[in-house]
N, C-alpha and C. Protein backbone atom coordinates (compact mmCIF):
# COMPACT_ATOMS: atom_id res chain seq x y z
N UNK A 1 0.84 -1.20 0.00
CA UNK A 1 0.00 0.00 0.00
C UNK A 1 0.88 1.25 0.00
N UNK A 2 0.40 2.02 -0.75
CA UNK A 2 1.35 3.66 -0.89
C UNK A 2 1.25 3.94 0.69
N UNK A 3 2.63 4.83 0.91
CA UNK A 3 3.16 5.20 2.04
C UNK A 3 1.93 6.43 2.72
N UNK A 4 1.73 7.37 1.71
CA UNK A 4 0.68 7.93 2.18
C UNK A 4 -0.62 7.61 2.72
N UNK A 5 -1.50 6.77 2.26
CA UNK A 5 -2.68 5.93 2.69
C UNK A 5 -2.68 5.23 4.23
N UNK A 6 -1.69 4.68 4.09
CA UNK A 6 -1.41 3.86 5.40
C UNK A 6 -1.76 3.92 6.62
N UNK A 7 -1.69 5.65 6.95
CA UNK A 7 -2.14 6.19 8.63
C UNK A 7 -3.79 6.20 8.35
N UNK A 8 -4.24 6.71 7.61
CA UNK A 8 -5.57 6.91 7.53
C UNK A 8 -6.81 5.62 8.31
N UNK A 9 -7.37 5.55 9.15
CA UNK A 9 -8.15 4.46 9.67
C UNK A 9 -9.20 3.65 8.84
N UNK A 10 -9.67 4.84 7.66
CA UNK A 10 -10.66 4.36 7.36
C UNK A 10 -10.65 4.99 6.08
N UNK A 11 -11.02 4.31 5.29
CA UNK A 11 -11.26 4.61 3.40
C UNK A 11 -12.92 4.80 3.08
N UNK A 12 -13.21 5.98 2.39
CA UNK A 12 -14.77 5.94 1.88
C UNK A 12 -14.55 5.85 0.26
N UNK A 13 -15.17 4.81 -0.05
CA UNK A 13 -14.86 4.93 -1.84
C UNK A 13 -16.29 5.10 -2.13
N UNK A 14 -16.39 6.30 -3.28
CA UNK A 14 -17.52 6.72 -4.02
C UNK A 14 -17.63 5.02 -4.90
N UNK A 15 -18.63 5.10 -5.34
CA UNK A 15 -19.02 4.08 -6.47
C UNK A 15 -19.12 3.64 -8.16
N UNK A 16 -19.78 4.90 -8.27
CA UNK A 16 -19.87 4.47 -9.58
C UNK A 16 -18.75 5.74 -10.52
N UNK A 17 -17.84 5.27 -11.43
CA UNK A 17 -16.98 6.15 -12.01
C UNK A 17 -15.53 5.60 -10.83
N UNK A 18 -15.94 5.39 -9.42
CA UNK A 18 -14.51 5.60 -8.82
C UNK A 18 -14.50 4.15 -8.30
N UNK A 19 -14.86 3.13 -8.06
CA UNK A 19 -14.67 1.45 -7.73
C UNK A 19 -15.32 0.70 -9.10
N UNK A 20 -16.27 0.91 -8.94
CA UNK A 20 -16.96 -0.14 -10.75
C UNK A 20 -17.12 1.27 -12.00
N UNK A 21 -16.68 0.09 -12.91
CA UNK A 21 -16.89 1.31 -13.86
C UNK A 21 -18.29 1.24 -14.70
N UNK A 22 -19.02 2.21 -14.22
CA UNK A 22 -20.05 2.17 -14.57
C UNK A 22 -20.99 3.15 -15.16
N UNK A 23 -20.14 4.63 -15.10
CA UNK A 23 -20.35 5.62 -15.34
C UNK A 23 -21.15 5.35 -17.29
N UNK A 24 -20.58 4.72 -17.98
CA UNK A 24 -21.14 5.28 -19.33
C UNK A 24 -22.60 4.17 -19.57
N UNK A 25 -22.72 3.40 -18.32
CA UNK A 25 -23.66 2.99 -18.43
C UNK A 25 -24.59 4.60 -17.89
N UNK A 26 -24.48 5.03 -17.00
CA UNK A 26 -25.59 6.52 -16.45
C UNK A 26 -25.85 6.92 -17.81
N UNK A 27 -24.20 7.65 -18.30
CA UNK A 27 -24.62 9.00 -19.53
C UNK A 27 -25.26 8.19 -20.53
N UNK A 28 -25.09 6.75 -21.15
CA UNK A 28 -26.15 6.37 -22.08
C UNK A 28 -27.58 6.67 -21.76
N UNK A 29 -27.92 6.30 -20.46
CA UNK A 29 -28.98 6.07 -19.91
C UNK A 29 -29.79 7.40 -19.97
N UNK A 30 -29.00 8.77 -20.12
CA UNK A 30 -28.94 10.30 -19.45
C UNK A 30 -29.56 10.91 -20.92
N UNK A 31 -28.64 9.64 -21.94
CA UNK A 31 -29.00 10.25 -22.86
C UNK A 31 -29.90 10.04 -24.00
N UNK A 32 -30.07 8.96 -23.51
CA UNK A 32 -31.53 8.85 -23.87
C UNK A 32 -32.66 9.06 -23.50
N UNK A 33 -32.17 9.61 -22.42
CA UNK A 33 -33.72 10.33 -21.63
C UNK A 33 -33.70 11.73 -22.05
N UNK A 34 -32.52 12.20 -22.40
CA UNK A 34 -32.88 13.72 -22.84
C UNK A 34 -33.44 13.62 -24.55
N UNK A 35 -33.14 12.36 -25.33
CA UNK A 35 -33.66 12.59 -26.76
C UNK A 35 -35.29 12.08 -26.40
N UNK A 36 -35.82 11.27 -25.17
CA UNK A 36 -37.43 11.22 -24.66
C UNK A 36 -38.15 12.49 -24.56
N UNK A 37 -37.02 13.40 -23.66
CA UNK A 37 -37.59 14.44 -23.12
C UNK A 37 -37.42 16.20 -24.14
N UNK A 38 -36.40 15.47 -24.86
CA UNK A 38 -36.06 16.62 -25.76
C UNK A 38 -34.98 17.68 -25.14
N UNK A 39 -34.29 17.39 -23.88
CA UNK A 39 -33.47 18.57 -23.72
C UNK A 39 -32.35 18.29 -24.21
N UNK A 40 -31.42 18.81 -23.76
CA UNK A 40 -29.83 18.98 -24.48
C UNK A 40 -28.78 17.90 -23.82
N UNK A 41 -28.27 17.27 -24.69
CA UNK A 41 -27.73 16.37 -23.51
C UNK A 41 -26.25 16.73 -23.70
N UNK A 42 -25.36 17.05 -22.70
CA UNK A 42 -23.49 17.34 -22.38
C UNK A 42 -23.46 16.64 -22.13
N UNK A 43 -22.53 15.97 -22.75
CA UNK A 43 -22.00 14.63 -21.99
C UNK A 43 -20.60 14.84 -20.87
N UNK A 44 -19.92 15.96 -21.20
CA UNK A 44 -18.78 16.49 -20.20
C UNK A 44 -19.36 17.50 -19.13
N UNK A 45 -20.81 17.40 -19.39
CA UNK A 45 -21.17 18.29 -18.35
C UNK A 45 -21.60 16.66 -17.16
N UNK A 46 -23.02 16.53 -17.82
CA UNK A 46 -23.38 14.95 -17.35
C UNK A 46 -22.68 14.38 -16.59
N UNK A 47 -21.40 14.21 -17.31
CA UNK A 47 -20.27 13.23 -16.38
C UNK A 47 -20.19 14.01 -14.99
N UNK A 48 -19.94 15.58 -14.88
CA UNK A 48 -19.64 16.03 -14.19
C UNK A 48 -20.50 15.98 -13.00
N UNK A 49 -21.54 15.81 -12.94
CA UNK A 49 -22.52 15.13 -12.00
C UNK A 49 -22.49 14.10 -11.14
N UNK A 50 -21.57 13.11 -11.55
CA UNK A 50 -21.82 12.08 -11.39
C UNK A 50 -21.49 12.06 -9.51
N UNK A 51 -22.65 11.37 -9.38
CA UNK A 51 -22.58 11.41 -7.40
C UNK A 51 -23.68 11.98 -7.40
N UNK A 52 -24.15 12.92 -7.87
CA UNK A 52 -25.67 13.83 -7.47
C UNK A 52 -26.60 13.42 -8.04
N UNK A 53 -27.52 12.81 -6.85
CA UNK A 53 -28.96 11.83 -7.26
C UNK A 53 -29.57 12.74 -8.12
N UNK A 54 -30.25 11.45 -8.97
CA UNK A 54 -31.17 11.65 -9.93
C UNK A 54 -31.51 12.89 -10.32
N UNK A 55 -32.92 13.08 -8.91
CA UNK A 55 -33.77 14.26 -8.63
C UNK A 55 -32.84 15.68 -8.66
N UNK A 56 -32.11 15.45 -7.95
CA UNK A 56 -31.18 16.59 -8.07
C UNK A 56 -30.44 16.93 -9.36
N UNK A 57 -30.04 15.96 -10.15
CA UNK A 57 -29.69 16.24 -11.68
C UNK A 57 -30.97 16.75 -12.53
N UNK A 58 -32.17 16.67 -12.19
CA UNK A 58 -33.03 16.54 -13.14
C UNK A 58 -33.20 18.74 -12.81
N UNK A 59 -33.41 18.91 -11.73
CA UNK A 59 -33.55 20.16 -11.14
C UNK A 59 -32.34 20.69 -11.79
N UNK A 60 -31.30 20.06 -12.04
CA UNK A 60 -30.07 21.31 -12.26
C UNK A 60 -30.11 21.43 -13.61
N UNK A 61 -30.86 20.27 -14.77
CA UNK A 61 -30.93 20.10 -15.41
C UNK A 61 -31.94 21.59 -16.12
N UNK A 62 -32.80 21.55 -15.34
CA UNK A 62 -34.21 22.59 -15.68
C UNK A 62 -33.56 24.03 -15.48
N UNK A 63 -32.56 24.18 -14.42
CA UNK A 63 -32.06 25.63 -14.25
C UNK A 63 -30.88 25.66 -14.93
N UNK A 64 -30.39 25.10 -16.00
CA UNK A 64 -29.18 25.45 -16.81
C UNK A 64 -29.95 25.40 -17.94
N UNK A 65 -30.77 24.92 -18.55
CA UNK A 65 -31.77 25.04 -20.08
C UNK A 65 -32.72 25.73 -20.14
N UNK A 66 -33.19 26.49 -18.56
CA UNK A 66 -34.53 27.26 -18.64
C UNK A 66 -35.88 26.55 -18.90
N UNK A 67 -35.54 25.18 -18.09
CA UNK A 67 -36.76 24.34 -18.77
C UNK A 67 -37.80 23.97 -17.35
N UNK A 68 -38.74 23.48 -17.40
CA UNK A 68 -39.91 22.99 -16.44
C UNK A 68 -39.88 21.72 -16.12
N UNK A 69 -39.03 20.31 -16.29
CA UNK A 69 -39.23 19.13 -16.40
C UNK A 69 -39.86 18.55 -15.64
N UNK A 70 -40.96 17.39 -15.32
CA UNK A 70 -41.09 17.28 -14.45
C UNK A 70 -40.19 16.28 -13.41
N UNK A 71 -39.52 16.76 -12.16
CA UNK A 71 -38.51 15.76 -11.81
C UNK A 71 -38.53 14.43 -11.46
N UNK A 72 -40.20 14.00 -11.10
CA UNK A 72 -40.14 12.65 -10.87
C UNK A 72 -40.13 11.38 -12.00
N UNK A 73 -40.71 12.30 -12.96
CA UNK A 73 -41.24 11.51 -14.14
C UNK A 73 -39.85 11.03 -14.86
N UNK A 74 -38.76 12.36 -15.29
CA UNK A 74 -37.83 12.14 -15.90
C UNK A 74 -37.07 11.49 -14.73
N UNK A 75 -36.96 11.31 -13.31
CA UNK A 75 -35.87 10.56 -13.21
C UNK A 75 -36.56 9.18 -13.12
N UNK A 76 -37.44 9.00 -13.14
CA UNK A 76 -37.87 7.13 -13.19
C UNK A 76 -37.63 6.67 -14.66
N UNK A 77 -37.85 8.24 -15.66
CA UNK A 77 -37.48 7.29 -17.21
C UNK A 77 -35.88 6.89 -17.31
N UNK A 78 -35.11 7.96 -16.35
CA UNK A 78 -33.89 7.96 -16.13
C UNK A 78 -33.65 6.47 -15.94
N UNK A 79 -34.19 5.79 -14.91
CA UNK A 79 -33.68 4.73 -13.83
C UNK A 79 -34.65 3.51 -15.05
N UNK A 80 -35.31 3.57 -15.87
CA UNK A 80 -35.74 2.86 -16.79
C UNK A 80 -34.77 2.49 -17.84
N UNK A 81 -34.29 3.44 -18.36
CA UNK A 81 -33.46 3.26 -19.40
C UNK A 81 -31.84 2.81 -18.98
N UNK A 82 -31.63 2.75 -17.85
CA UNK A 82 -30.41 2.58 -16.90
C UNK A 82 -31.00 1.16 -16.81
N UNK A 83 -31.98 0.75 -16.47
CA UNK A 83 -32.66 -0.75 -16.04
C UNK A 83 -32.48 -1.89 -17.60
N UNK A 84 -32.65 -0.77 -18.67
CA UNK A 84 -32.80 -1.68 -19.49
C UNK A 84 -31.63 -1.70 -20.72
N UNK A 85 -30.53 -1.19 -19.94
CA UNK A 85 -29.13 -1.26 -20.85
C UNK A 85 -28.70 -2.82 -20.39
N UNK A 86 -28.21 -3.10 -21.13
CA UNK A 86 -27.51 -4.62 -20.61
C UNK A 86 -25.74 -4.04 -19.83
N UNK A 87 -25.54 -4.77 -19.07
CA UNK A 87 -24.62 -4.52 -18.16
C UNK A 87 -24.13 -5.27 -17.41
N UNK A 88 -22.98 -5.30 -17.75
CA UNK A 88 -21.95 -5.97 -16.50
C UNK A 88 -20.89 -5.51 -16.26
N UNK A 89 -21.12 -4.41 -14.93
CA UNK A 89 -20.18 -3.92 -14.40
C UNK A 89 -19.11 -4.77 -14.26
N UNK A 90 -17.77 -3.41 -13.96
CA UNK A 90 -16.49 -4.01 -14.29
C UNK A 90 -15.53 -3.13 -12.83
N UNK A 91 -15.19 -3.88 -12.26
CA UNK A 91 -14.49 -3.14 -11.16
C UNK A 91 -13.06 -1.97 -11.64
N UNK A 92 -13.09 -1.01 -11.36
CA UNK A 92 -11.77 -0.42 -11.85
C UNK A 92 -10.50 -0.90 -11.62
N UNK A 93 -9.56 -1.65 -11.93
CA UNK A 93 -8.28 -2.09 -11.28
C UNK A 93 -7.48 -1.23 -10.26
N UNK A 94 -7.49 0.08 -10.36
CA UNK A 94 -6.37 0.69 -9.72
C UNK A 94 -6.86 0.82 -8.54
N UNK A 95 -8.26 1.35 -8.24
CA UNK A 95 -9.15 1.25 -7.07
C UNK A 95 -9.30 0.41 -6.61
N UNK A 96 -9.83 -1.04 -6.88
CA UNK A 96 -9.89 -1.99 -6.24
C UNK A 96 -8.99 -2.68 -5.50
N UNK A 97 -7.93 -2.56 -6.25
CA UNK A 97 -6.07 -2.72 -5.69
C UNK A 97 -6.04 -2.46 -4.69
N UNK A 98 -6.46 -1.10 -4.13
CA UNK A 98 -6.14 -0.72 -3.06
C UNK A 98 -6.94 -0.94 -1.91
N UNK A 99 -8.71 -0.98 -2.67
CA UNK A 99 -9.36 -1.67 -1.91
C UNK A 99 -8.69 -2.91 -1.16
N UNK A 100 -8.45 -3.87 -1.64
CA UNK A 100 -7.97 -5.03 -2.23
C UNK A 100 -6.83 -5.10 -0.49
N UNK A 101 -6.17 -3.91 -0.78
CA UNK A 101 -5.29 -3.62 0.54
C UNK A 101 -5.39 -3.61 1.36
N UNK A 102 -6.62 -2.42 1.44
CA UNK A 102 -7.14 -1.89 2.74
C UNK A 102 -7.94 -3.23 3.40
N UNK A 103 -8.61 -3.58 2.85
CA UNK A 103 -9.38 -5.11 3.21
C UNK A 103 -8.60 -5.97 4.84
N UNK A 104 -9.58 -5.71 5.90
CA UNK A 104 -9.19 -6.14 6.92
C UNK A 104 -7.56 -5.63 7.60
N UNK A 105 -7.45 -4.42 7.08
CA UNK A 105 -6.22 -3.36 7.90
C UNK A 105 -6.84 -1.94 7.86
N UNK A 106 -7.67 -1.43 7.28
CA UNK A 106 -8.68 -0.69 7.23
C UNK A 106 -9.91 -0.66 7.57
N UNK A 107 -10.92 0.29 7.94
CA UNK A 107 -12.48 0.33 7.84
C UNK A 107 -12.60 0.78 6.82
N UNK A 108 -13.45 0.58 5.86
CA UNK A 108 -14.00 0.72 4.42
C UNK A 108 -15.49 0.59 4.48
N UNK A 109 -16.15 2.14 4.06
CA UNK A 109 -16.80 2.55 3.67
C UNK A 109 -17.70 2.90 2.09
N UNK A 110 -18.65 2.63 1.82
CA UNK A 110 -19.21 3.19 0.69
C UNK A 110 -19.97 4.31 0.41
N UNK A 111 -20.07 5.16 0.03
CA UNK A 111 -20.40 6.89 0.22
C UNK A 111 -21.01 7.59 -1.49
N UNK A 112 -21.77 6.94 -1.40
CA UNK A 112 -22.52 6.94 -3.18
C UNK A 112 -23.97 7.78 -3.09
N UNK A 113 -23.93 8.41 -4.39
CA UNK A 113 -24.94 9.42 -4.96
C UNK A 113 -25.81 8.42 -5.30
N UNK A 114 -25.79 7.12 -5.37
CA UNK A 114 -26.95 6.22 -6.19
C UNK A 114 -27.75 5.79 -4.87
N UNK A 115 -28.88 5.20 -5.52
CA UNK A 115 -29.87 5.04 -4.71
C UNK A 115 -29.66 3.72 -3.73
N UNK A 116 -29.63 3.16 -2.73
CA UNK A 116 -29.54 2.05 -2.26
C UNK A 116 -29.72 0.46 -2.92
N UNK A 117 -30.94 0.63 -3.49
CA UNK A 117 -31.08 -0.18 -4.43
C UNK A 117 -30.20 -0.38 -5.63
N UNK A 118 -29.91 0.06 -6.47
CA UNK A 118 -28.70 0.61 -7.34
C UNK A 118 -27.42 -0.18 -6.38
N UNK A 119 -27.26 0.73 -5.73
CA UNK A 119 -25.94 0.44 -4.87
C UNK A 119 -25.64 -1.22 -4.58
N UNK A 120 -26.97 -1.80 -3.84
CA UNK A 120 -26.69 -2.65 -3.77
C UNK A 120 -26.88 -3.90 -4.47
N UNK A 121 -27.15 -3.39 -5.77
CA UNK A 121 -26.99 -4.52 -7.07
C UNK A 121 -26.20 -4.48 -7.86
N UNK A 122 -25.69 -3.24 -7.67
CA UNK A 122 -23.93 -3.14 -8.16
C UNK A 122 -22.79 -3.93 -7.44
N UNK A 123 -23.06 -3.89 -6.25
CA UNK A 123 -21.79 -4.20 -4.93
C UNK A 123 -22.23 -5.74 -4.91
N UNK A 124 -23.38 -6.39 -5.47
CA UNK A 124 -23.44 -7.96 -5.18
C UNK A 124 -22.97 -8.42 -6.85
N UNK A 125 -22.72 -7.42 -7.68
CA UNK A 125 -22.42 -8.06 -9.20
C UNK A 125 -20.97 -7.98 -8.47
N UNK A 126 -20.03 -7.13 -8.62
CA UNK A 126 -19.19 -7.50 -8.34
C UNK A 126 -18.55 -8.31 -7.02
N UNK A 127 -19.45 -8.57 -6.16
CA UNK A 127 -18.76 -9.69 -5.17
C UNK A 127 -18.24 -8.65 -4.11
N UNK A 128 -18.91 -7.43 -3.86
CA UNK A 128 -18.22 -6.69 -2.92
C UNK A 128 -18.97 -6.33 -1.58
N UNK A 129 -20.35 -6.41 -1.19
CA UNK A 129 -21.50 -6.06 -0.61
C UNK A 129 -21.09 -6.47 0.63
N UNK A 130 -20.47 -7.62 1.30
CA UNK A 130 -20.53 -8.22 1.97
C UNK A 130 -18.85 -7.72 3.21
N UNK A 131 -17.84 -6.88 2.31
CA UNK A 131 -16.47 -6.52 2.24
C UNK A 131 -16.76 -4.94 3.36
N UNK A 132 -17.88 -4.41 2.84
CA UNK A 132 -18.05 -2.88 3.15
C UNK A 132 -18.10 -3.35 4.74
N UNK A 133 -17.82 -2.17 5.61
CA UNK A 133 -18.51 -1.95 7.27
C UNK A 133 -19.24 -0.81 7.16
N UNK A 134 -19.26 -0.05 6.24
CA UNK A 134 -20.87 0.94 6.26
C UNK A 134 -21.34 1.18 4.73
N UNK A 135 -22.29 1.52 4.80
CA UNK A 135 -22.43 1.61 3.22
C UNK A 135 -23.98 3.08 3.24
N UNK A 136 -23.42 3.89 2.76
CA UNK A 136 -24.42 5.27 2.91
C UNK A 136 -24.77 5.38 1.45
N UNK A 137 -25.99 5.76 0.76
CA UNK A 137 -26.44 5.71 -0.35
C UNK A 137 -27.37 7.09 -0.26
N UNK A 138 -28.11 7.67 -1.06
CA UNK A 138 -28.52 8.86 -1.34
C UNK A 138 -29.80 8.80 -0.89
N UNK A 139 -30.22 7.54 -0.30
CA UNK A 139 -31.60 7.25 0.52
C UNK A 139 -31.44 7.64 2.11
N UNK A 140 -29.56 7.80 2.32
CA UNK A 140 -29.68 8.19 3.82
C UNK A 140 -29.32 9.19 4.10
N UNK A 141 -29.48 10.26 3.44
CA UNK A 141 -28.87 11.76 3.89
C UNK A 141 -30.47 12.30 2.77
N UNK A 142 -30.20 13.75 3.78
CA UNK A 142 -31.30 15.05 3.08
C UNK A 142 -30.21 15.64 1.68
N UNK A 143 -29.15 16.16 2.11
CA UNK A 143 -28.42 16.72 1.15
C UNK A 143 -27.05 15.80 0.63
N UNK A 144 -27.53 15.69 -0.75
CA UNK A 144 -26.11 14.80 -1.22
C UNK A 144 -25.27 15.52 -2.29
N UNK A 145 -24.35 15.36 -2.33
CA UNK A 145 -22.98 15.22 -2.90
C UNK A 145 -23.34 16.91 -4.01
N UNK A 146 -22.43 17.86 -3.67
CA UNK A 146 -21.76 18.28 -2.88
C UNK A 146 -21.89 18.72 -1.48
N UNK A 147 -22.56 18.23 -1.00
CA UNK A 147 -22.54 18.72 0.35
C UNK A 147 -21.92 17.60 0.92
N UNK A 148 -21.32 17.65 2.11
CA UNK A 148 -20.32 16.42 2.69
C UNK A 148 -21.48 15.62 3.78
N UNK A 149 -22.62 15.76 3.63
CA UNK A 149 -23.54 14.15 4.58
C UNK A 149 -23.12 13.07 4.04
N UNK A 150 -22.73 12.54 2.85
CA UNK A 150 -22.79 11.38 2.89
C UNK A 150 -21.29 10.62 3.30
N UNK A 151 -20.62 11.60 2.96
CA UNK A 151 -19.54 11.21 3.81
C UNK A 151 -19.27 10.99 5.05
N UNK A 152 -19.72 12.27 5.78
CA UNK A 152 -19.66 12.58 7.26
C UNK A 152 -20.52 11.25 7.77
N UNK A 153 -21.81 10.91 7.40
CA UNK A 153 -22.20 9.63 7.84
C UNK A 153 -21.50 7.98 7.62
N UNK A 154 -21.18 8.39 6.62
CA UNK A 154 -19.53 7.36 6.45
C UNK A 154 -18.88 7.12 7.65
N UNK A 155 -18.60 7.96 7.86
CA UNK A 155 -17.42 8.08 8.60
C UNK A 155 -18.06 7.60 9.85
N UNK A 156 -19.16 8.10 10.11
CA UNK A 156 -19.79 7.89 11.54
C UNK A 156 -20.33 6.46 11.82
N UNK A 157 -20.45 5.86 10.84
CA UNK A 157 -20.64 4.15 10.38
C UNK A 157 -19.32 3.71 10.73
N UNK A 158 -18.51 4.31 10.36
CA UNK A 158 -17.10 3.57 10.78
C UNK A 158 -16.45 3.68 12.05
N UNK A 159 -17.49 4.65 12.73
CA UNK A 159 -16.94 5.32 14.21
C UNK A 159 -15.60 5.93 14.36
N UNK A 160 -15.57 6.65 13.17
CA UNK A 160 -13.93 7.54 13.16
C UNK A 160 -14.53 8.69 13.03
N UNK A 161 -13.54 9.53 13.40
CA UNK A 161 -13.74 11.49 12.83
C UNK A 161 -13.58 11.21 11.36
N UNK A 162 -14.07 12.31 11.06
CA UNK A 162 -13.57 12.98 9.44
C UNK A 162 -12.27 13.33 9.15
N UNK A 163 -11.07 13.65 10.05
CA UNK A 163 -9.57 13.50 9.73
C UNK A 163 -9.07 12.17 9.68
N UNK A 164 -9.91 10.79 10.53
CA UNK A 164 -9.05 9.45 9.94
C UNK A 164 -9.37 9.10 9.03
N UNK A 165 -10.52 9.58 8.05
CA UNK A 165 -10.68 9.27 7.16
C UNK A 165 -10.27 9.61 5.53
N UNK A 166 -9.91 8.95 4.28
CA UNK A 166 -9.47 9.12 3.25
C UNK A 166 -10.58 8.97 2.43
N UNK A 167 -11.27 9.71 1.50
CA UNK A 167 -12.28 9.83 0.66
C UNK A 167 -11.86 9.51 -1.03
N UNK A 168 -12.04 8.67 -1.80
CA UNK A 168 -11.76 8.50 -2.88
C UNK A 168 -12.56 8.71 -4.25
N UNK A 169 -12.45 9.57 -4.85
CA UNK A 169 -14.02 10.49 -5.70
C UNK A 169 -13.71 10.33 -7.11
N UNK A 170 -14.47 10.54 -8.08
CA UNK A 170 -13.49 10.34 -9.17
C UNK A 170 -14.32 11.82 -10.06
N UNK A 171 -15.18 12.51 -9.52
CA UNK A 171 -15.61 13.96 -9.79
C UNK A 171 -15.18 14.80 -9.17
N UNK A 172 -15.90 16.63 -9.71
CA UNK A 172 -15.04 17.55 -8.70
C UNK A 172 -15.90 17.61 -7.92
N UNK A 173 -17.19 17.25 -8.31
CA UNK A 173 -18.67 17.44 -7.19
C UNK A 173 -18.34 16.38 -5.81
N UNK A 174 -17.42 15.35 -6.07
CA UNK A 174 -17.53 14.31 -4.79
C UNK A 174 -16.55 14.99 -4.14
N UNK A 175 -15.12 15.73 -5.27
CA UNK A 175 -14.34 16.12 -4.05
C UNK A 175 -14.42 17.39 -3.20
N UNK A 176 -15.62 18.24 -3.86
CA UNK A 176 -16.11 19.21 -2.79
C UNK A 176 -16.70 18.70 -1.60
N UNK A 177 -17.66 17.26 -1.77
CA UNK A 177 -17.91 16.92 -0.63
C UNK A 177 -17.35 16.39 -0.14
N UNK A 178 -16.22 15.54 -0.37
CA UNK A 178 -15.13 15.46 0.78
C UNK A 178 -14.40 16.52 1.52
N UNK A 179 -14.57 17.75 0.96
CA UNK A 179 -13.49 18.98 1.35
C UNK A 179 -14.68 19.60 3.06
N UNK A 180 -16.01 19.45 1.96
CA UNK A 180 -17.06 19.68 2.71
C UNK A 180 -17.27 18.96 4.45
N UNK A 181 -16.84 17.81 4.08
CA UNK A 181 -17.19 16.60 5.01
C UNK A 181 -15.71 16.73 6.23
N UNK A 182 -14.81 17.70 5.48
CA UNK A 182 -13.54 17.94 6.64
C UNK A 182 -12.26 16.41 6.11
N UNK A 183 -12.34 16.29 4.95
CA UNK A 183 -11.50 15.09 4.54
C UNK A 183 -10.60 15.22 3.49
N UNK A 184 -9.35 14.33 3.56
CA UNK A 184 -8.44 14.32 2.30
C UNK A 184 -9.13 13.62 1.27
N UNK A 185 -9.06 13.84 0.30
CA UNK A 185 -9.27 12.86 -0.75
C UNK A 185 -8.32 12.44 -1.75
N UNK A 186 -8.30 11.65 -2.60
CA UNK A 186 -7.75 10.55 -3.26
C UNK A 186 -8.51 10.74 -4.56
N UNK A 187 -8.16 11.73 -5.96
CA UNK A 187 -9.08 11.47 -6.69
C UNK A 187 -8.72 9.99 -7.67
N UNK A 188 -9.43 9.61 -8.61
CA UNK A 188 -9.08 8.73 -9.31
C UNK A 188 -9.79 9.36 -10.76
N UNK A 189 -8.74 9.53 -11.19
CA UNK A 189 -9.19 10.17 -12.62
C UNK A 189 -8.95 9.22 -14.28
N UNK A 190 -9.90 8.74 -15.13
CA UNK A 190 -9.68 8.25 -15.90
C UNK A 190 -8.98 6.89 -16.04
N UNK A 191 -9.40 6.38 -14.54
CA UNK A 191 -9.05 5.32 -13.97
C UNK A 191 -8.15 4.50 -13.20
N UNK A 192 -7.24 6.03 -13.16
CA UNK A 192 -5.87 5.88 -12.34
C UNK A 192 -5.87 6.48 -11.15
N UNK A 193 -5.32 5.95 -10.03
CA UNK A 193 -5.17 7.25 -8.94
C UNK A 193 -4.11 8.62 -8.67
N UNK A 194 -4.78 9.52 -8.69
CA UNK A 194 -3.78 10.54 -8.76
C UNK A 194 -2.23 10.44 -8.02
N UNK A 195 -1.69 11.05 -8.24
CA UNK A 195 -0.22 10.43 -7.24
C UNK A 195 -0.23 11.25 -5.93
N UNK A 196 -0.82 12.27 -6.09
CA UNK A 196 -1.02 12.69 -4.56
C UNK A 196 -2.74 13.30 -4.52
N UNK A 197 -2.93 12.93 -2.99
CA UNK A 197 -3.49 13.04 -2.21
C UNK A 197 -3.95 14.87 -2.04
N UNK A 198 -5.34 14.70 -1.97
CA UNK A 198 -5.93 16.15 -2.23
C UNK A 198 -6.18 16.52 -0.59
N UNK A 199 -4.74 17.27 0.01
CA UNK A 199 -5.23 17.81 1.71
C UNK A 199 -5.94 18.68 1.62
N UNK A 200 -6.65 18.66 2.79
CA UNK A 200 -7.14 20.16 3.39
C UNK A 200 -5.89 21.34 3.90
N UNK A 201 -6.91 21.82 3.57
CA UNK A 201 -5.29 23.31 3.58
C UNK A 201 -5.43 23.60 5.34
């Protein structure tokens, strides 16, 4: 395990984009709900989301196009067209590695914008569900990602502060809420982990 990681008590890994790669399963899904619904679909914006539930994409969605959508409707077509991509998630190597490490010398956490359900049919495809000691999903906090609850409850699942903990994000939206949540983070970008470690100043 890198020399840096080591002191940290406890690891929170985001999910989708930063442990399974699963992200272009969403933006397909994103984007075919915007050619349903007719809005504009970014895909470098989209990505940039990634961690912020549904409902909350669909709202940010309406105040960057000037549009009315309705949010429940479009995010269930959302979670439809996500339901009916074929898929088999794929764990990221460089992340899991370290997972892989931390495993019984660490507390390890899961700290995801997806819905519980989601979450936990992702974490039993890959064989991981059972590995976690807390697992926080966007069903257990009021405000998610950027705001630091889902972390901070992370952490509190693991019974550590927010300084033993290391946050691993692979957006800038997760690493505000780690900054939010009082934590270093670890981004993982394009599937690699950065070589250093994002402190708090």
């Amino acid at each position: 395990m890198r020399d840096d990681i080591k002191h940290y008590q406890g690891l929170i890994f985001d999910m989708d984009g930063t442990l399974i790669d699963s992200m272009g399963f969403h933006l397909l899904a994103w984007e075919q709900t915007a050619s349903e619904y007719g809005f504009p679909y970014d895909a470098k914006w989209q990505h940039s989301l990634g961690g912020v539930p549904t409902n909350r994409t669909v709202e940010l969605i309406n105040q960057r196009f000037n549009l009315s959508l309705d949010v429940d409707a479009v995010s269930l077509s959302k979670r439809l067209h996500w339901e009916a991509i074929a898929r088999a998630p794929q764990l990221i190597p460089s992340s899991y590695a370290l997972f892989e490490q931390a495993f019984g010398r660490q507390k390890i956490a899961l700290g995801t914008g997806s819905n519980r359900q989601h979450a936990i049919e992702m974490l039993n495809q890959v064989n991981l569900l059972e590995k976690f000691d807390a697992i926080v999903t966007s069903c257990d906090v009021v405000n998610g990602k950027p705001s630091g609850d889902t972390f901070l409850l992370a952490a509190k699942g693991l019974g550590l502060e927010p300084a033993q903990c290391l946050v691993l994000e692979d957006t800038e939206i997760g690493y505000q809420a780690a900054v939010a949540a009082g934590m270093d983070c670890l981004m993982v970008i394009d599937g690699q982990l950065e070589p250093s470690i994002r402190k708090l100043d």
